[in-house]
C-alpha atoms as a PDB file:
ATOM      1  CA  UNK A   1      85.049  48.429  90.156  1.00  0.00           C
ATOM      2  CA  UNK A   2      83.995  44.868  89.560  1.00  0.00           C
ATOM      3  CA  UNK A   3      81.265  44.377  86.803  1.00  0.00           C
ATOM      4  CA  UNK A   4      78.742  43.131  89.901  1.00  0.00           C
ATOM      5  CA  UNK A   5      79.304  45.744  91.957  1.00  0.00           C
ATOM      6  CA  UNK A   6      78.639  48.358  89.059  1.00  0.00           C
ATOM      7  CA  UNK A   7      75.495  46.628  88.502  1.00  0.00           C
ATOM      8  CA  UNK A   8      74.701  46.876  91.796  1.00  0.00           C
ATOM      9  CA  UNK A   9      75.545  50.447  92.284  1.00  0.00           C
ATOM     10  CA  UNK A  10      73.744  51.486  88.763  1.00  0.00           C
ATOM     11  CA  UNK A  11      70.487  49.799  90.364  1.00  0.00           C
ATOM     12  CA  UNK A  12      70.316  51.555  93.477  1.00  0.00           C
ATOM     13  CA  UNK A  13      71.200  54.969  91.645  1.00  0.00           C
ATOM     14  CA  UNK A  14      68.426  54.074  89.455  1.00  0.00           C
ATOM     15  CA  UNK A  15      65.896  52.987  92.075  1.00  0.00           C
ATOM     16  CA  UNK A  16      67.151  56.168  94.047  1.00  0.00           C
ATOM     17  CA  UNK A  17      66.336  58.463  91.397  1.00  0.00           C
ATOM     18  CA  UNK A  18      63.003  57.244  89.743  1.00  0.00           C
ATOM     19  CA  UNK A  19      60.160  58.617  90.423  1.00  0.00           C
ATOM     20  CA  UNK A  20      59.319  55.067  92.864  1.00  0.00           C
ATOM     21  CA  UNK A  21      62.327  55.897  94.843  1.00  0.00           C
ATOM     22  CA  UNK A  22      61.188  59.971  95.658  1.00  0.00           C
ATOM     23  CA  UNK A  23      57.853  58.286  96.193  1.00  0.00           C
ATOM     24  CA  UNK A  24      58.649  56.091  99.366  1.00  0.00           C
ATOM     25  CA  UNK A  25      60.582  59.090 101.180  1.00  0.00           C
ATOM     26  CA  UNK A  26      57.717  61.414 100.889  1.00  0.00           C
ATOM     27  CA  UNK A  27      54.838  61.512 103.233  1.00  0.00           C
ATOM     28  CA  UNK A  28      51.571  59.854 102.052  1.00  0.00           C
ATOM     29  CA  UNK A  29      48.209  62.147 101.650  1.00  0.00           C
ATOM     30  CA  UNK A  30      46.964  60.052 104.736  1.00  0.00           C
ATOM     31  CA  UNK A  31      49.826  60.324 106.615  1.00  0.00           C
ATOM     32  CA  UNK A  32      48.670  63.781 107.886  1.00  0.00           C
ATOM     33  CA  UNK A  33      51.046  65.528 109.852  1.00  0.00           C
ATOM     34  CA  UNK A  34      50.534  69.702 111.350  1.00  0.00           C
ATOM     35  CA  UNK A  35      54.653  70.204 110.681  1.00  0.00           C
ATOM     36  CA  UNK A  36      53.927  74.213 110.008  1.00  0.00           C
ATOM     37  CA  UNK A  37      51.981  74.681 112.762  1.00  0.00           C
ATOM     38  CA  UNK A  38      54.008  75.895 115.909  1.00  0.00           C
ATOM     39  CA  UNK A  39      52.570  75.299 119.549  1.00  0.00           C
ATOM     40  CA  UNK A  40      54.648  77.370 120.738  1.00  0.00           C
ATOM     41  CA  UNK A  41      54.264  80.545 119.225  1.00  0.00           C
ATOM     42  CA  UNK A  42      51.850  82.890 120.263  1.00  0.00           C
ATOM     43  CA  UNK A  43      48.578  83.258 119.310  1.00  0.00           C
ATOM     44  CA  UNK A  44      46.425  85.842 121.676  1.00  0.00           C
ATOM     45  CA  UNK A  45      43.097  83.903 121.990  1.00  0.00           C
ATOM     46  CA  UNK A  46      40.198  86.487 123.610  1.00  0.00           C
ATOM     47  CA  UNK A  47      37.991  83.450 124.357  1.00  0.00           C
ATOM     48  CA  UNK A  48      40.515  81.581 126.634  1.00  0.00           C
ATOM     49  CA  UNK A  49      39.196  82.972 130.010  1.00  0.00           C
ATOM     50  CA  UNK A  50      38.272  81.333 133.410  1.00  0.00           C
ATOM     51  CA  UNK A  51      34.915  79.412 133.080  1.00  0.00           C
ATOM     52  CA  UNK A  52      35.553  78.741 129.513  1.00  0.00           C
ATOM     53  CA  UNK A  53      35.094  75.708 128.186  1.00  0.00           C
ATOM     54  CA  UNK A  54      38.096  75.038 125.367  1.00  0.00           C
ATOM     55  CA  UNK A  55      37.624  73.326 122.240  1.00  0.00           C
ATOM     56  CA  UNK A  56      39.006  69.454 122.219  1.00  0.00           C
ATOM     57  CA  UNK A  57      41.030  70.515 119.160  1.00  0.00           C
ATOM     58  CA  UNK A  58      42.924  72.992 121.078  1.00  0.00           C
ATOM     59  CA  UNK A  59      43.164  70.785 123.983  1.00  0.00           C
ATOM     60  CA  UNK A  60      44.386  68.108 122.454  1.00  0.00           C
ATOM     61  CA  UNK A  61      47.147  69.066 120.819  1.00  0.00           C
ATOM     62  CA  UNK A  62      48.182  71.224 123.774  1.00  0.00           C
ATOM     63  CA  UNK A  63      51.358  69.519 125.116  1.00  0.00           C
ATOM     64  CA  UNK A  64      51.194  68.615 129.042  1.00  0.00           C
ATOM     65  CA  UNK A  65      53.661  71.024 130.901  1.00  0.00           C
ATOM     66  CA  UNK A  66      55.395  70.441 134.345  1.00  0.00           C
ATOM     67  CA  UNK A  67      53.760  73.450 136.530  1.00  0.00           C
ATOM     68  CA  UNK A  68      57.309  73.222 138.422  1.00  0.00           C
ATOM     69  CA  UNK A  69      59.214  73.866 135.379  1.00  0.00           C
ATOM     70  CA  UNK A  70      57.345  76.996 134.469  1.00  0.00           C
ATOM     71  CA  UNK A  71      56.947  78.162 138.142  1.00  0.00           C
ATOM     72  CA  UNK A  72      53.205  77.899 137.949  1.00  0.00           C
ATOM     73  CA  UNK A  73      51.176  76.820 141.003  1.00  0.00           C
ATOM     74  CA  UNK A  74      50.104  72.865 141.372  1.00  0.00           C
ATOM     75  CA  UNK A  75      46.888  72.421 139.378  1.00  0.00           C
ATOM     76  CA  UNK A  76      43.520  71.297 141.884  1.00  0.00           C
ATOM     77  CA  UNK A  77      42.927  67.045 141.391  1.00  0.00           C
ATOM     78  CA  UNK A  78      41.537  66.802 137.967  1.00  0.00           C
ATOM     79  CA  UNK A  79      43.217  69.602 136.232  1.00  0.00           C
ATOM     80  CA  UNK A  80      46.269  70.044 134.582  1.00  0.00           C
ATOM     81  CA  UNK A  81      48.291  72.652 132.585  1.00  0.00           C
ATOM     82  CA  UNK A  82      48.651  72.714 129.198  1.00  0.00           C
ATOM     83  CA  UNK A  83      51.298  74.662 126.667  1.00  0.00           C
ATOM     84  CA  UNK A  84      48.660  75.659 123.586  1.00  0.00           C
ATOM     85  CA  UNK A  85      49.592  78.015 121.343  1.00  0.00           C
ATOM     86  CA  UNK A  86      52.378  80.223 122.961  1.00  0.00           C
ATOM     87  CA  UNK A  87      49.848  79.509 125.980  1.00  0.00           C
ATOM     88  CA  UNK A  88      49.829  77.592 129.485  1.00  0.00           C
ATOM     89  CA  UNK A  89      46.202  76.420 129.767  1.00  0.00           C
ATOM     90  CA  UNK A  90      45.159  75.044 133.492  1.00  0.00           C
ATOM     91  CA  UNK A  91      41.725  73.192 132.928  1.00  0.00           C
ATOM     92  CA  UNK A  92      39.810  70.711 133.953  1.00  0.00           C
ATOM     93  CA  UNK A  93      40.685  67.535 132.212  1.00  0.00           C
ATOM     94  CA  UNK A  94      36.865  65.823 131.913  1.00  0.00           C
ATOM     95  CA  UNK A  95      35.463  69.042 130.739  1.00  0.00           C
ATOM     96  CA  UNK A  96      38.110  71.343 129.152  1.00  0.00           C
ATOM     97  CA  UNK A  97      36.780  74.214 131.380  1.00  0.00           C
ATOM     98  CA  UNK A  98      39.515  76.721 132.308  1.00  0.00           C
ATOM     99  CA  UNK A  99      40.811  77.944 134.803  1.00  0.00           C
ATOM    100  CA  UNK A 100      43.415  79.898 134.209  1.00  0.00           C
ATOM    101  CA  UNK A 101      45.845  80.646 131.143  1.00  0.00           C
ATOM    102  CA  UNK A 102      49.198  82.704 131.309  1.00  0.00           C
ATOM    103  CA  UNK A 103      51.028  83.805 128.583  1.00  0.00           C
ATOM    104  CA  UNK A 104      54.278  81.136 128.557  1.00  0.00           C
ATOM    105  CA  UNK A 105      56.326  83.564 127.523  1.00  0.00           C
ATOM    106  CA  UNK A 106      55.832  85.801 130.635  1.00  0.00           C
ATOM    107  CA  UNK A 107      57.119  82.385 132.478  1.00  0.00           C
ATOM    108  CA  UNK A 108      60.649  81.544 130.538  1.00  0.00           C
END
């Protein structure tokens, strides 16, 4: 190996293994992400009836499902169904008031 490209080779392996180079490959305290949490595992939640009104929290990181998909019926204008939680959530997308929730499991 040419003396440049050793030189070249020592500084990367150097850069790679300083404590600067682990730093840029790791996630920053701001850069916030829920990895261990798992949408789609089940979580029984006793609240989650018809005429409740969900928390945004839950809502929000519900992912939207395709009701054909799942063989659930078409959600009413202003609704639509929701995976949260091991969950399909139909509610009402202004208010977060639900209509329904089926286990997804019981769907697959």
């Amino acid at each position: 190996m040419n003396p440049i490209r050793r030189v070249a080779a020592l500084t990367m392996l150097a850069a790679l293994l300083s404590p600067a180079g682990v730093a840029f490959s790791q996630d920053r305290p701001d850069d916030h992400h829920d990895d261990h949490h798992d949408n789609h595992a089940y979580v029984h939640h006793d609240e989650w009836k018809k005429g409740y009104k969900m928390h945004n929290e839950d809502w929000n990181r519900g992912e939207r499902v395709d009701y054909h998909q799942y063989h659930l019926h078409e959600p009413p204008h202003g609704y639509e169904w929701r995976e949260v939680d091991g969950n399909y959530v139909l509610a009402a997308v202004a208010t977060g008031v639900i209509a329904s929730v089926v286990v997804a499991s019981a769907t697959h």
